[in-house]
PDB file of N, CA and C in Angstrom:
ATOM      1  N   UNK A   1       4.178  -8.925 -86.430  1.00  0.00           N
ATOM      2  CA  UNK A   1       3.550  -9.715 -85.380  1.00  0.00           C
ATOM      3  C   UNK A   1       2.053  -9.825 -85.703  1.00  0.00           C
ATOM      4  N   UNK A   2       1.498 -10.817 -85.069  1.00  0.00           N
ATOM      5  CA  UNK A   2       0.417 -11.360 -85.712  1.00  0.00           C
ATOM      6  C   UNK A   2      -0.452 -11.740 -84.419  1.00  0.00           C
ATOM      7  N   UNK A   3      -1.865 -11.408 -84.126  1.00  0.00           N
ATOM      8  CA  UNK A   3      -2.336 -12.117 -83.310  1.00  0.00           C
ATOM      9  C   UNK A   3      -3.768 -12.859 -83.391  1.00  0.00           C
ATOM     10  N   UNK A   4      -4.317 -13.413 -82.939  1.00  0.00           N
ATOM     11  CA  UNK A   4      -5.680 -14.404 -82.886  1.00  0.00           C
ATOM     12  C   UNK A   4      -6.151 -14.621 -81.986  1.00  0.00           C
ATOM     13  N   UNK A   5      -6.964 -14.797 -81.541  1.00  0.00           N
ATOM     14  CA  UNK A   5      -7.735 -15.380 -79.999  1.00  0.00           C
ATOM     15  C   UNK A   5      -6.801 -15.288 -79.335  1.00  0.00           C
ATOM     16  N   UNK A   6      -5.877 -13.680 -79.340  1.00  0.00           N
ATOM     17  CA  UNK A   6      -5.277 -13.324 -77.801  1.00  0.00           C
ATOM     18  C   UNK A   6      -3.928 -14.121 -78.072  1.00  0.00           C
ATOM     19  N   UNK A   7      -3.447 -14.695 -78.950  1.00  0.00           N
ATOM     20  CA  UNK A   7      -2.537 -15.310 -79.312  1.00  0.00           C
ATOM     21  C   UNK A   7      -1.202 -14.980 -79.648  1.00  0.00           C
ATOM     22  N   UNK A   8      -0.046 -14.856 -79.703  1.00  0.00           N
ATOM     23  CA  UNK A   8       0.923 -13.796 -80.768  1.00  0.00           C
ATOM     24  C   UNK A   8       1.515 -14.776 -81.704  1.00  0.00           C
ATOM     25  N   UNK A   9       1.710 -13.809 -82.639  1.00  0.00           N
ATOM     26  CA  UNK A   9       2.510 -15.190 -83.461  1.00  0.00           C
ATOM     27  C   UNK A   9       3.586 -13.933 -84.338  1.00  0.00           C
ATOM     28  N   UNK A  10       4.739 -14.455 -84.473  1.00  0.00           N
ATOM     29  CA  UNK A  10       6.150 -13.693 -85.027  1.00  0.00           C
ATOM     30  C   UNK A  10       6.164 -13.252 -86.174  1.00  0.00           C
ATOM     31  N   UNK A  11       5.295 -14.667 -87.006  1.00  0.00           N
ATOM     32  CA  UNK A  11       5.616 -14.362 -88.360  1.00  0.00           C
ATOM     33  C   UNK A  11       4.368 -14.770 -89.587  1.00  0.00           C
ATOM     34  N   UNK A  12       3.618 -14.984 -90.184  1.00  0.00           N
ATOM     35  CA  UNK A  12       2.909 -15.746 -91.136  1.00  0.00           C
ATOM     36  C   UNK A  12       2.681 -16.950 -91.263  1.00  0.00           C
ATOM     37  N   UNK A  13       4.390 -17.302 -91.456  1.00  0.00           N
ATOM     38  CA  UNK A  13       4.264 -19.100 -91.386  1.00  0.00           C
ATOM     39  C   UNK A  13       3.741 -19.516 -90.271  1.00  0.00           C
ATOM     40  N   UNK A  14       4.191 -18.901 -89.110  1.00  0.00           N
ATOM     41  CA  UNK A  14       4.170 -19.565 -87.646  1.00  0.00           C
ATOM     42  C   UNK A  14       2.312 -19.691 -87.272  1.00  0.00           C
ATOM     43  N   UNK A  15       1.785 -18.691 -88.244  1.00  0.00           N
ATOM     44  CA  UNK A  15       0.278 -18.468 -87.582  1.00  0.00           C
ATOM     45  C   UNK A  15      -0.358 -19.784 -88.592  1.00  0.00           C
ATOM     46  N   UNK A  16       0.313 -19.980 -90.182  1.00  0.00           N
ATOM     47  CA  UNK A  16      -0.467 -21.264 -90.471  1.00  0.00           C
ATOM     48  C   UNK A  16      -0.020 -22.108 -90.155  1.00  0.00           C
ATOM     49  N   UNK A  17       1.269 -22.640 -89.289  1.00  0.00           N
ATOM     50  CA  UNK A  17       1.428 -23.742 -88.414  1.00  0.00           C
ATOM     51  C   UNK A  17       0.839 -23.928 -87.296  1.00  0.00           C
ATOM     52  N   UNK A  18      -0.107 -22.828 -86.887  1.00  0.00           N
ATOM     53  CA  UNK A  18      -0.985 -22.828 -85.652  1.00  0.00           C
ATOM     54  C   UNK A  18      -2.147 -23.430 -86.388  1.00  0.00           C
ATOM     55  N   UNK A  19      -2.761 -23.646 -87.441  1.00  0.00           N
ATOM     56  CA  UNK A  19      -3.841 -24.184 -87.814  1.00  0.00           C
ATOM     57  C   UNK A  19      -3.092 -26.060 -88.808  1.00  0.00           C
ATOM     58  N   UNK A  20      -2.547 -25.792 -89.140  1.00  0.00           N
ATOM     59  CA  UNK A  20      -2.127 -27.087 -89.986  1.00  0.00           C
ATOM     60  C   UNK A  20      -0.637 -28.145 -89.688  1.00  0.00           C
ATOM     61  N   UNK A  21      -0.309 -27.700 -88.624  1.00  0.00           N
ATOM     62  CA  UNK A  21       1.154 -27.910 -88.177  1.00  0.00           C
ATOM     63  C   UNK A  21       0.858 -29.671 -86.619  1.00  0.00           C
ATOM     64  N   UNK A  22       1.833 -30.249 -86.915  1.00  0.00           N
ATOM     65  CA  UNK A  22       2.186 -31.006 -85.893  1.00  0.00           C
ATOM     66  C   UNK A  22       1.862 -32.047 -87.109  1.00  0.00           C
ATOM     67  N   UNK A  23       1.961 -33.292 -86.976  1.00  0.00           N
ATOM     68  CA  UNK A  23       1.943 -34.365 -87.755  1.00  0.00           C
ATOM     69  C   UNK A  23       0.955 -35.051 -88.728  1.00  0.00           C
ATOM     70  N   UNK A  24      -0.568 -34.931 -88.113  1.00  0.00           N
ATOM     71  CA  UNK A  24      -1.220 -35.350 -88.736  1.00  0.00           C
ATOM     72  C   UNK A  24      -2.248 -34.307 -89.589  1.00  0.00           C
ATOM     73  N   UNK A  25      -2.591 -32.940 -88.978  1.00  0.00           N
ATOM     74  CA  UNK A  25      -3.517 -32.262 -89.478  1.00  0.00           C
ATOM     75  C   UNK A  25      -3.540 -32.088 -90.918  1.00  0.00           C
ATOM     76  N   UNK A  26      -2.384 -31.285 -91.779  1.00  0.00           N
ATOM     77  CA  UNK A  26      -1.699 -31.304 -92.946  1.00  0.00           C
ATOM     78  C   UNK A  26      -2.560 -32.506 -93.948  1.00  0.00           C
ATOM     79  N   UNK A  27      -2.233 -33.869 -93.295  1.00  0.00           N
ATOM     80  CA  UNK A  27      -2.953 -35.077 -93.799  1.00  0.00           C
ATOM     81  C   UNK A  27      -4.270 -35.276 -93.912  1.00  0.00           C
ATOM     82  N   UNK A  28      -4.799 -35.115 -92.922  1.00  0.00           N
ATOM     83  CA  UNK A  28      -6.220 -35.305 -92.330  1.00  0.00           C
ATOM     84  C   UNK A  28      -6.846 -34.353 -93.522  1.00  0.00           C
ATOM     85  N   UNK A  29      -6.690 -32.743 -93.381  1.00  0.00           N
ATOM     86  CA  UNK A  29      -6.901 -31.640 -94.363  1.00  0.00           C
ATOM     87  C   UNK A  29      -7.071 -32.287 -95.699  1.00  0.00           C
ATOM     88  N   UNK A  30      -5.906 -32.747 -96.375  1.00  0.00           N
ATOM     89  CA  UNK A  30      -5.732 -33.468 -98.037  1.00  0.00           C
ATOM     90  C   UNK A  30      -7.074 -34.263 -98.026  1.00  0.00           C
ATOM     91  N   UNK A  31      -6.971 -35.500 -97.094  1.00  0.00           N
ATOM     92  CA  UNK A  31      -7.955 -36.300 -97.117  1.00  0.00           C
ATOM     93  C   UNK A  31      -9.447 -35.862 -97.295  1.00  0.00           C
ATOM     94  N   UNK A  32      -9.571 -35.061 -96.683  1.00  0.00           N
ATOM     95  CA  UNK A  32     -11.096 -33.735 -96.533  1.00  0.00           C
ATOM     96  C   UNK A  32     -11.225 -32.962 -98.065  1.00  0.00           C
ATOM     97  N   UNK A  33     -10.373 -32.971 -98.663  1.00  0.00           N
ATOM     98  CA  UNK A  33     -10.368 -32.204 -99.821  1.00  0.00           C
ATOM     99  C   UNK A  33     -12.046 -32.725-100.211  1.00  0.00           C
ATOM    100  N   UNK A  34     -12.234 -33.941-100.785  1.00  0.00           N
ATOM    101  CA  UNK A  34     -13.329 -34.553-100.547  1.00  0.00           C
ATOM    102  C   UNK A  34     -14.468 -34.861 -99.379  1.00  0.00           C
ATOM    103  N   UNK A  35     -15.550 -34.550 -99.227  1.00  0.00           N
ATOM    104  CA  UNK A  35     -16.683 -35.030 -97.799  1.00  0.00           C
ATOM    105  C   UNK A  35     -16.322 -36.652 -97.776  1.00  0.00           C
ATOM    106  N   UNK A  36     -15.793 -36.674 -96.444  1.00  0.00           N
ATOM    107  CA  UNK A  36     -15.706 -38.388 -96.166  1.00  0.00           C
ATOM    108  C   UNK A  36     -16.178 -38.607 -95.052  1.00  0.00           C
ATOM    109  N   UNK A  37     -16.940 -39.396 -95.107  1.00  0.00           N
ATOM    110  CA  UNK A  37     -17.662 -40.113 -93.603  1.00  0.00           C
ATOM    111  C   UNK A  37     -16.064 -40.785 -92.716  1.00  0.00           C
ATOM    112  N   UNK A  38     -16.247 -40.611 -91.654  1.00  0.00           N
ATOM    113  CA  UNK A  38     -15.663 -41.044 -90.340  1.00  0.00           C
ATOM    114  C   UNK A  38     -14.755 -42.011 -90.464  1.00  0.00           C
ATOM    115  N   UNK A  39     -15.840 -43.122 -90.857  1.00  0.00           N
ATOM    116  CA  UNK A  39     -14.987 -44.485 -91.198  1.00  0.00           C
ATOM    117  C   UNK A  39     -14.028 -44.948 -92.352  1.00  0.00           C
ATOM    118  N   UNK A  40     -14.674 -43.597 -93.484  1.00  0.00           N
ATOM    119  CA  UNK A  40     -13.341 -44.289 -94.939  1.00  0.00           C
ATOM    120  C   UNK A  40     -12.341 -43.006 -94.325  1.00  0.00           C
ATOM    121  N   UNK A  41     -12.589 -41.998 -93.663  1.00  0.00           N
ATOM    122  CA  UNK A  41     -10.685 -41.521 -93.066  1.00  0.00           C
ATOM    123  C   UNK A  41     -10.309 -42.396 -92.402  1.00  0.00           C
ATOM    124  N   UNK A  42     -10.661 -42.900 -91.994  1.00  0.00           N
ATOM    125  CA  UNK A  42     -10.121 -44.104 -90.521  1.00  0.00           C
ATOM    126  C   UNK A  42      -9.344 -45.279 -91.303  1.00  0.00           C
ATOM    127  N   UNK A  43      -9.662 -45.428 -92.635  1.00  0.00           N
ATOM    128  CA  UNK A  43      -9.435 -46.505 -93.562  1.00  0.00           C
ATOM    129  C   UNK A  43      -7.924 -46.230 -94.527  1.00  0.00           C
ATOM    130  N   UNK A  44      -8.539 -44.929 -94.690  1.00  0.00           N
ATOM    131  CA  UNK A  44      -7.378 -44.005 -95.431  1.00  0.00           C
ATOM    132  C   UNK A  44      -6.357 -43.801 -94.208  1.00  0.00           C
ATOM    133  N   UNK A  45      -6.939 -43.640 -93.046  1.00  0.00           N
ATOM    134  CA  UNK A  45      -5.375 -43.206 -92.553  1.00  0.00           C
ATOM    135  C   UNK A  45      -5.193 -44.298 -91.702  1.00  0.00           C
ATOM    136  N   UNK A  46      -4.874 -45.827 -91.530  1.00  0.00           N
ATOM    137  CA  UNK A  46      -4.865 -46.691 -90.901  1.00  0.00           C
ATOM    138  C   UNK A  46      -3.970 -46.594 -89.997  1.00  0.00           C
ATOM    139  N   UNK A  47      -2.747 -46.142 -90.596  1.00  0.00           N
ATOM    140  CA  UNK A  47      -1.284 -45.804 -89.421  1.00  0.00           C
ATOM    141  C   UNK A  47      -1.566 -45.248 -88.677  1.00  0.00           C
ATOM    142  N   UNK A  48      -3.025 -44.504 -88.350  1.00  0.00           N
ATOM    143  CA  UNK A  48      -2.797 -43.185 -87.464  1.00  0.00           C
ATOM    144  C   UNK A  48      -3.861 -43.965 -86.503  1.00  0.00           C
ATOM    145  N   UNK A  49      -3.511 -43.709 -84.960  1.00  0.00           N
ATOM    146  CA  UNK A  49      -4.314 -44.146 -83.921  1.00  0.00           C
ATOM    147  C   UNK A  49      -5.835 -43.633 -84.194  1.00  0.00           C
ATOM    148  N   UNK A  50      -6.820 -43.766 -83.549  1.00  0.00           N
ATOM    149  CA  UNK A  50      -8.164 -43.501 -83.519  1.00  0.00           C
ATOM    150  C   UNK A  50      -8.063 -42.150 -82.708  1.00  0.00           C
ATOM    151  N   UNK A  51      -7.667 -42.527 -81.699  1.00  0.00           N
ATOM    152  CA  UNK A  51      -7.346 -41.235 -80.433  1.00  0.00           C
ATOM    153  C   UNK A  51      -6.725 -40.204 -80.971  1.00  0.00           C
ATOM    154  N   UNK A  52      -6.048 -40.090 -81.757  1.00  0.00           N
ATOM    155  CA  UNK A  52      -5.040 -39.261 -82.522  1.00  0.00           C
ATOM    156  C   UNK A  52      -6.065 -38.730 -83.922  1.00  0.00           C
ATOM    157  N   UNK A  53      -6.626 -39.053 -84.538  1.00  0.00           N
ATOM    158  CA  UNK A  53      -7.327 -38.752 -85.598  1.00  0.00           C
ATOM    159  C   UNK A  53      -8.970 -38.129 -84.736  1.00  0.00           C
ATOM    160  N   UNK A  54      -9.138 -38.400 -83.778  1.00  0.00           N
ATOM    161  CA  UNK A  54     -10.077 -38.261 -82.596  1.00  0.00           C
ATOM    162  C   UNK A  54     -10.326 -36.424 -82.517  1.00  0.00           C
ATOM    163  N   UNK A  55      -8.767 -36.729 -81.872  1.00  0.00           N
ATOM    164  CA  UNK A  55      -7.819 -34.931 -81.607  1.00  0.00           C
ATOM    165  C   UNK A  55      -8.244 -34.529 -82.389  1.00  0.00           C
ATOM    166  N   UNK A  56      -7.626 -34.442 -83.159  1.00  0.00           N
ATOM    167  CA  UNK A  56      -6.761 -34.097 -84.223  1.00  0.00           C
ATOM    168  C   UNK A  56      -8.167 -33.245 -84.946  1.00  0.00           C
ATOM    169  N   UNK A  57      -9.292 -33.764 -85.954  1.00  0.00           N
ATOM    170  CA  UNK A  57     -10.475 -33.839 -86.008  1.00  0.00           C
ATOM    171  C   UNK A  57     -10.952 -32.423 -84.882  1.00  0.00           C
ATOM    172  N   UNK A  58     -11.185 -32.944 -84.067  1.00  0.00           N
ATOM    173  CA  UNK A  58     -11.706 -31.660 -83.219  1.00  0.00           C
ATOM    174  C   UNK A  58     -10.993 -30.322 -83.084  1.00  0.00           C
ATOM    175  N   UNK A  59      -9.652 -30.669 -83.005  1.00  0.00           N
ATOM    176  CA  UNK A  59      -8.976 -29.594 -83.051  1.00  0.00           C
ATOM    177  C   UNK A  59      -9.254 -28.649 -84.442  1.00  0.00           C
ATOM    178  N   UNK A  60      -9.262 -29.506 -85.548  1.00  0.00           N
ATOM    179  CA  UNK A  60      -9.383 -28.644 -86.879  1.00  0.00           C
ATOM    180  C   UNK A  60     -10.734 -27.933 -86.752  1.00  0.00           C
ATOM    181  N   UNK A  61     -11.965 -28.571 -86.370  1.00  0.00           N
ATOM    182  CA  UNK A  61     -13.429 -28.179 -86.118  1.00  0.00           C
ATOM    183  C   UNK A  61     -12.956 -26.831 -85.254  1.00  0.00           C
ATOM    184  N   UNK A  62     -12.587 -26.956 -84.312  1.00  0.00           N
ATOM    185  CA  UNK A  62     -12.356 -25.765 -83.228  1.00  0.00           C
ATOM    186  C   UNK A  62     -11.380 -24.715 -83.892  1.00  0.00           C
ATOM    187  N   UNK A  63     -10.445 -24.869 -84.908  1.00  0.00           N
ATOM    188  CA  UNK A  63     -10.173 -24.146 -85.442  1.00  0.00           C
ATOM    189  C   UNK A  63     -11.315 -23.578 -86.476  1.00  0.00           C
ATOM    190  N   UNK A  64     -11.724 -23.725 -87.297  1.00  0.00           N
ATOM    191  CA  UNK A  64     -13.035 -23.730 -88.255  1.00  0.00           C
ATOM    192  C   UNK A  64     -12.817 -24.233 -89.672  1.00  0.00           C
ATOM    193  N   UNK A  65     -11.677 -24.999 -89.528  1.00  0.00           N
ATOM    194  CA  UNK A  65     -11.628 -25.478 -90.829  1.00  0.00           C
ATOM    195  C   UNK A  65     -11.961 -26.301 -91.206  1.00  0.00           C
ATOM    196  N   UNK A  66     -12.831 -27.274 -91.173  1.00  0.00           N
ATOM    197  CA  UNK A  66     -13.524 -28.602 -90.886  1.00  0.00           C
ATOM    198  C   UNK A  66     -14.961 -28.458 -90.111  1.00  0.00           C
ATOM    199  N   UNK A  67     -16.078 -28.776 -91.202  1.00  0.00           N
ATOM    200  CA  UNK A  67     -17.521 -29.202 -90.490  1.00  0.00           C
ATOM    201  C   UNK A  67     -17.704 -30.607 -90.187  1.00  0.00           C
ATOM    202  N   UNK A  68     -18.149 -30.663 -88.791  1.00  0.00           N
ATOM    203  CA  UNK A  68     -18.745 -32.266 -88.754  1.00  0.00           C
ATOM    204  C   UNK A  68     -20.282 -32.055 -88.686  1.00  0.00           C
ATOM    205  N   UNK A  69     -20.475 -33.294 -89.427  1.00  0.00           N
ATOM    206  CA  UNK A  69     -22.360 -33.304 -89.673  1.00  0.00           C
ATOM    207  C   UNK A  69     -22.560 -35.010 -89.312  1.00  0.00           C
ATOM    208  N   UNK A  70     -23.488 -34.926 -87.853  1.00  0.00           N
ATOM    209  CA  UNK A  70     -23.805 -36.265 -87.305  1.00  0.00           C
ATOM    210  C   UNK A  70     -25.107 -36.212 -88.178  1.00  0.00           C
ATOM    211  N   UNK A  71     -25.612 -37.795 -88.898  1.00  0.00           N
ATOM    212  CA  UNK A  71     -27.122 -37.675 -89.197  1.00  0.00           C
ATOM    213  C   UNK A  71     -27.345 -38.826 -88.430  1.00  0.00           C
ATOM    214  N   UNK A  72     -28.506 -38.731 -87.651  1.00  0.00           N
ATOM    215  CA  UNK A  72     -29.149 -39.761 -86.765  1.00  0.00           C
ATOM    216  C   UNK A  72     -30.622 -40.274 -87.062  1.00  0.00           C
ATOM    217  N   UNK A  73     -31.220 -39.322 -88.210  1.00  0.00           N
ATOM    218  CA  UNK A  73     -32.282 -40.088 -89.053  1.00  0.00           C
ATOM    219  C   UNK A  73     -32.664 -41.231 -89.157  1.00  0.00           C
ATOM    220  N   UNK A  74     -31.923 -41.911 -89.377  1.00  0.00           N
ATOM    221  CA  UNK A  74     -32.058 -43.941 -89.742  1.00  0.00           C
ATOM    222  C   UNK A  74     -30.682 -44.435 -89.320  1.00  0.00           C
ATOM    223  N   UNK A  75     -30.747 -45.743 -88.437  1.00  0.00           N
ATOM    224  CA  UNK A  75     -29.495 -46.351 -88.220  1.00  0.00           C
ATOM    225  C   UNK A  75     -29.179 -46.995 -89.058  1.00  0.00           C
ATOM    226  N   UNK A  76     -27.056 -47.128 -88.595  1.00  0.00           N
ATOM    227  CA  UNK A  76     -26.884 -46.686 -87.955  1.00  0.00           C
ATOM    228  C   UNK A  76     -26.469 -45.489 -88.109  1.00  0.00           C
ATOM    229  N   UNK A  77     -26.074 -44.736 -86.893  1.00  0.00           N
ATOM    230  CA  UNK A  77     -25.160 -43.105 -86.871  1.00  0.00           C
ATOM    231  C   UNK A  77     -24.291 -43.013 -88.043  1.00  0.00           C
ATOM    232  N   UNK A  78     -24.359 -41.736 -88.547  1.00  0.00           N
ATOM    233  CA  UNK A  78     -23.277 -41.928 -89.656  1.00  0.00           C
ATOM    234  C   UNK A  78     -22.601 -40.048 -88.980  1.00  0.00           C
ATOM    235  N   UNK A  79     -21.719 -40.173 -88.887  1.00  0.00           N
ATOM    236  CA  UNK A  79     -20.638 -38.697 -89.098  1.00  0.00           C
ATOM    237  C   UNK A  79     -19.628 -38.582 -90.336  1.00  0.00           C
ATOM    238  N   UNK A  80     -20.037 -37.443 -90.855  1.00  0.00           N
ATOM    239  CA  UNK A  80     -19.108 -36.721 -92.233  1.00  0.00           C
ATOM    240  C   UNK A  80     -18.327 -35.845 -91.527  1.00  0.00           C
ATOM    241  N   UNK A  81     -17.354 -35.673 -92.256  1.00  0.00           N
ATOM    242  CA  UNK A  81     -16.505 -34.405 -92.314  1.00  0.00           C
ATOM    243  C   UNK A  81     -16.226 -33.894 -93.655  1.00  0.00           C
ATOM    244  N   UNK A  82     -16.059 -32.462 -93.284  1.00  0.00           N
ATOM    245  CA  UNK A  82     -15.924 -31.650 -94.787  1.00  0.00           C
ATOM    246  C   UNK A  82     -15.184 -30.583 -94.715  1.00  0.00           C
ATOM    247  N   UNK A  83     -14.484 -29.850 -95.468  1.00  0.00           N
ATOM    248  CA  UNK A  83     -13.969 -28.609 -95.238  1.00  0.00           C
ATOM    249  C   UNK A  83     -14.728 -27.626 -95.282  1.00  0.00           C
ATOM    250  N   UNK A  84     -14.534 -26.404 -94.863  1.00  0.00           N
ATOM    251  CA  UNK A  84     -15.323 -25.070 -94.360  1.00  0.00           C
ATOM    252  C   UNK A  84     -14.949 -24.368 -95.349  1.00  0.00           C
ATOM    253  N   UNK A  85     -15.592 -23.436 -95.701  1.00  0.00           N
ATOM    254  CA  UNK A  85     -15.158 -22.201 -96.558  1.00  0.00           C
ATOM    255  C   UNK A  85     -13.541 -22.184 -96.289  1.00  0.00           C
ATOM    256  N   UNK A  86     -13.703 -21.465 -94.966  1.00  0.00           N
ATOM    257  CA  UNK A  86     -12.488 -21.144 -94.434  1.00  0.00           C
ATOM    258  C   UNK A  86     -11.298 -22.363 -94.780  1.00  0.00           C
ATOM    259  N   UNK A  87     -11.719 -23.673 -94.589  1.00  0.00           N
ATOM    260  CA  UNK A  87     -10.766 -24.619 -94.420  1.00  0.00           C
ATOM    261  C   UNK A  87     -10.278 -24.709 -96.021  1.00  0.00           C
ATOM    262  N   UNK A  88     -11.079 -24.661 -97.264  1.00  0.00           N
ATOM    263  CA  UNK A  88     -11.146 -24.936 -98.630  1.00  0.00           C
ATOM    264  C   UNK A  88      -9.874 -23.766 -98.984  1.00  0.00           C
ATOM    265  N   UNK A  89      -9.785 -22.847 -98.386  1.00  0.00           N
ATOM    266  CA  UNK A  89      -8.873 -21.506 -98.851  1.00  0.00           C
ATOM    267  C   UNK A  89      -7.581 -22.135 -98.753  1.00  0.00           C
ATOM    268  N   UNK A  90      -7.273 -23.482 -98.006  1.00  0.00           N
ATOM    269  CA  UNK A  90      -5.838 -24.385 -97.799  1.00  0.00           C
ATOM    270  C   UNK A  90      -5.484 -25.045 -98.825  1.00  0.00           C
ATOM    271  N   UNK A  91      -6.465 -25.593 -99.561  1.00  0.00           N
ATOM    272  CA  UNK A  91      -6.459 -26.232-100.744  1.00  0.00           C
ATOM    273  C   UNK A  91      -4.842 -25.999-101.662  1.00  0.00           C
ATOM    274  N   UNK A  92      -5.108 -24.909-102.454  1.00  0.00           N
ATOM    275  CA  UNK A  92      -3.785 -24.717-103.053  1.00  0.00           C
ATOM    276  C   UNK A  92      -2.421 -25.142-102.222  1.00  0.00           C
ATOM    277  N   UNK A  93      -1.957 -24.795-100.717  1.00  0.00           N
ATOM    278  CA  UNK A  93      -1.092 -25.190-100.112  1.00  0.00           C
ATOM    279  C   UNK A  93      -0.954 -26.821-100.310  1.00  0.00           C
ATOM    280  N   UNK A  94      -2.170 -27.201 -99.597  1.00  0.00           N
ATOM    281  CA  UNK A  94      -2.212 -28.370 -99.462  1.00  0.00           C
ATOM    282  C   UNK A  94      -1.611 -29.548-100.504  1.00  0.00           C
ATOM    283  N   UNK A  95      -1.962 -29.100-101.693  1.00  0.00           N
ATOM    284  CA  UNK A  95      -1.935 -29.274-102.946  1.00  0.00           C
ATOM    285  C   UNK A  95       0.133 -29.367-103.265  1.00  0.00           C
ATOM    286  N   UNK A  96       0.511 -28.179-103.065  1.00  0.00           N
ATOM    287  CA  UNK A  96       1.472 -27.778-103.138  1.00  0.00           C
ATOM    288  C   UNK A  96       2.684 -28.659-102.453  1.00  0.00           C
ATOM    289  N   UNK A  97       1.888 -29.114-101.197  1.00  0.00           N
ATOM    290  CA  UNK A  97       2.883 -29.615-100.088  1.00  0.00           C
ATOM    291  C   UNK A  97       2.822 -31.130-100.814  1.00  0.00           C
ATOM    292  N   UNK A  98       1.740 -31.797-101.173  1.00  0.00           N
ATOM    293  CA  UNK A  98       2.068 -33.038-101.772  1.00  0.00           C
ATOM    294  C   UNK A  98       2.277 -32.947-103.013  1.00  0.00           C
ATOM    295  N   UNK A  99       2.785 -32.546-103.785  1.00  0.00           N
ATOM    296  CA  UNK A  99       3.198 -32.512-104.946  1.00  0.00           C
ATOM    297  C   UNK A  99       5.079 -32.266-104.900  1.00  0.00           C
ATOM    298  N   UNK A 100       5.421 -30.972-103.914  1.00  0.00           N
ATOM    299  CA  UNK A 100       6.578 -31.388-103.489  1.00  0.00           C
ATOM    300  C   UNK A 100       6.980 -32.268-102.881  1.00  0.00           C
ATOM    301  N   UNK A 101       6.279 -33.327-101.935  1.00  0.00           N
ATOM    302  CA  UNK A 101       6.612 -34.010-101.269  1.00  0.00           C
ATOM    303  C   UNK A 101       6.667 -35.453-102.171  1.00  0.00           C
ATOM    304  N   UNK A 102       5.774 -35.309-103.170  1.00  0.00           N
ATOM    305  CA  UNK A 102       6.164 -36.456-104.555  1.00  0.00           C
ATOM    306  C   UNK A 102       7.261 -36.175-104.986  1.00  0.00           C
ATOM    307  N   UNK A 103       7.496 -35.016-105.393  1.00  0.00           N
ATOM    308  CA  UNK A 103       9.133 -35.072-106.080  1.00  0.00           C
ATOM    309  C   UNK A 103       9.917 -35.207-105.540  1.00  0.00           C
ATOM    310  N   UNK A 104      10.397 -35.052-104.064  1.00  0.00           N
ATOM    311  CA  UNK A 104      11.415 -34.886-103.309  1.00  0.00           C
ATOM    312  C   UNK A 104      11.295 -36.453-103.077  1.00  0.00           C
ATOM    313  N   UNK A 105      10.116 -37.300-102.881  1.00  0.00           N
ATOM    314  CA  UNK A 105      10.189 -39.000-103.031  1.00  0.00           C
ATOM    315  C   UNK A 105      10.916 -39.388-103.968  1.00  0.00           C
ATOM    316  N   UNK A 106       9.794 -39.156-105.107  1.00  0.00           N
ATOM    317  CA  UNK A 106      11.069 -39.404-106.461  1.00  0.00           C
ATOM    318  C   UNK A 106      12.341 -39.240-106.712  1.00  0.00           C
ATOM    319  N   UNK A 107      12.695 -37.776-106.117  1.00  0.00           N
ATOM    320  CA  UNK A 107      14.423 -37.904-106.489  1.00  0.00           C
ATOM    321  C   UNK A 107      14.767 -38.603-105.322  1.00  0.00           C
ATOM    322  N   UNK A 108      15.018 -38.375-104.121  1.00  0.00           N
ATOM    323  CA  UNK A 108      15.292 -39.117-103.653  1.00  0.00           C
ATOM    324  C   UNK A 108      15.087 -40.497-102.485  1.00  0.00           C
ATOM    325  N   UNK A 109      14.073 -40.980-102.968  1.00  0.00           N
ATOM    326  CA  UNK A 109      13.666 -41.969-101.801  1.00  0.00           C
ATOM    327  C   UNK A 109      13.278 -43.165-102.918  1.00  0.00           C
ATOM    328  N   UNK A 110      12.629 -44.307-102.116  1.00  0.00           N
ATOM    329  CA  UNK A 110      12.184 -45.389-102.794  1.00  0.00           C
ATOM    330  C   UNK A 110      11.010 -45.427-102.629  1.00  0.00           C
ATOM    331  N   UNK A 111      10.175 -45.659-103.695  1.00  0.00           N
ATOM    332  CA  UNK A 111       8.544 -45.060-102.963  1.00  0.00           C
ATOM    333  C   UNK A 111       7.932 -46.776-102.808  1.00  0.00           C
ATOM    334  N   UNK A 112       7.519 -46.739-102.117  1.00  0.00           N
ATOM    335  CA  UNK A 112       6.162 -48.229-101.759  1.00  0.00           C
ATOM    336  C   UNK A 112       5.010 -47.608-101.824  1.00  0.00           C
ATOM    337  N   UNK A 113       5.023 -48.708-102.917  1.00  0.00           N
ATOM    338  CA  UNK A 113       3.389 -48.599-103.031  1.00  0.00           C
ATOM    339  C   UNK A 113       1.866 -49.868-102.269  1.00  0.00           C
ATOM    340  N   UNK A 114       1.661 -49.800-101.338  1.00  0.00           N
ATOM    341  CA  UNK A 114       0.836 -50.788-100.969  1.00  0.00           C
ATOM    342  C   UNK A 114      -0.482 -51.170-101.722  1.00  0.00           C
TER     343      UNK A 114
END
């Protein structure tokens, strides 16, 4: 058993599905591998609502795996996101999960490419 901010969790997996789990985070994370301003994730992830990438975004910040940096210096506003120490330690998974998730396309699916 495992716990966090008062939290319990059963097993290992279950505690990194508390940080990377539900649909989009996993994604969002890959995308971050690189510092990307606001608007080219928004570009990269077009399927995904604003409101939903909104969440989603804060939630990872509030976890600590993800820095946001507003600069308001010269217009207009620009916001980055980046991974955290902490968040960069996902990397290898991350890595892992799309690379299986290429092969398991390949054998069996039809891939589109847009």
């Amino acid at each position: 058993m495992y716990c966090i901010d008062n939290k319990e969790f059963p097993c290992s997996t279950s505690l990194t599905m508390k940080y990377i789990g539900g649909k989009w985070k996993a994604v969002i994370l890959i995308h971050l591998i690189e510092k990307k301003r606001y608007n080219e994730l928004r570009k990269e992830l077009s399927m995904v609502t604003e409101r939903t990438i909104s969440l989603q975004l804060k939630e990872l910040e509030a976890d600590g795996l993800i820095k946001r940096t507003v600069y308001t210096s010269k217009p207009p506003l620009r916001v980055e996101y980046e991974l955290t120490k902490f968040g960069a330690t996902l990397i290898p998974l991350l890595t892992e999960m799309a690379k299986w998730g290429k092969e398991t396309a390949k054998n069996n699916t039809k891939i589109i490419k847009k």
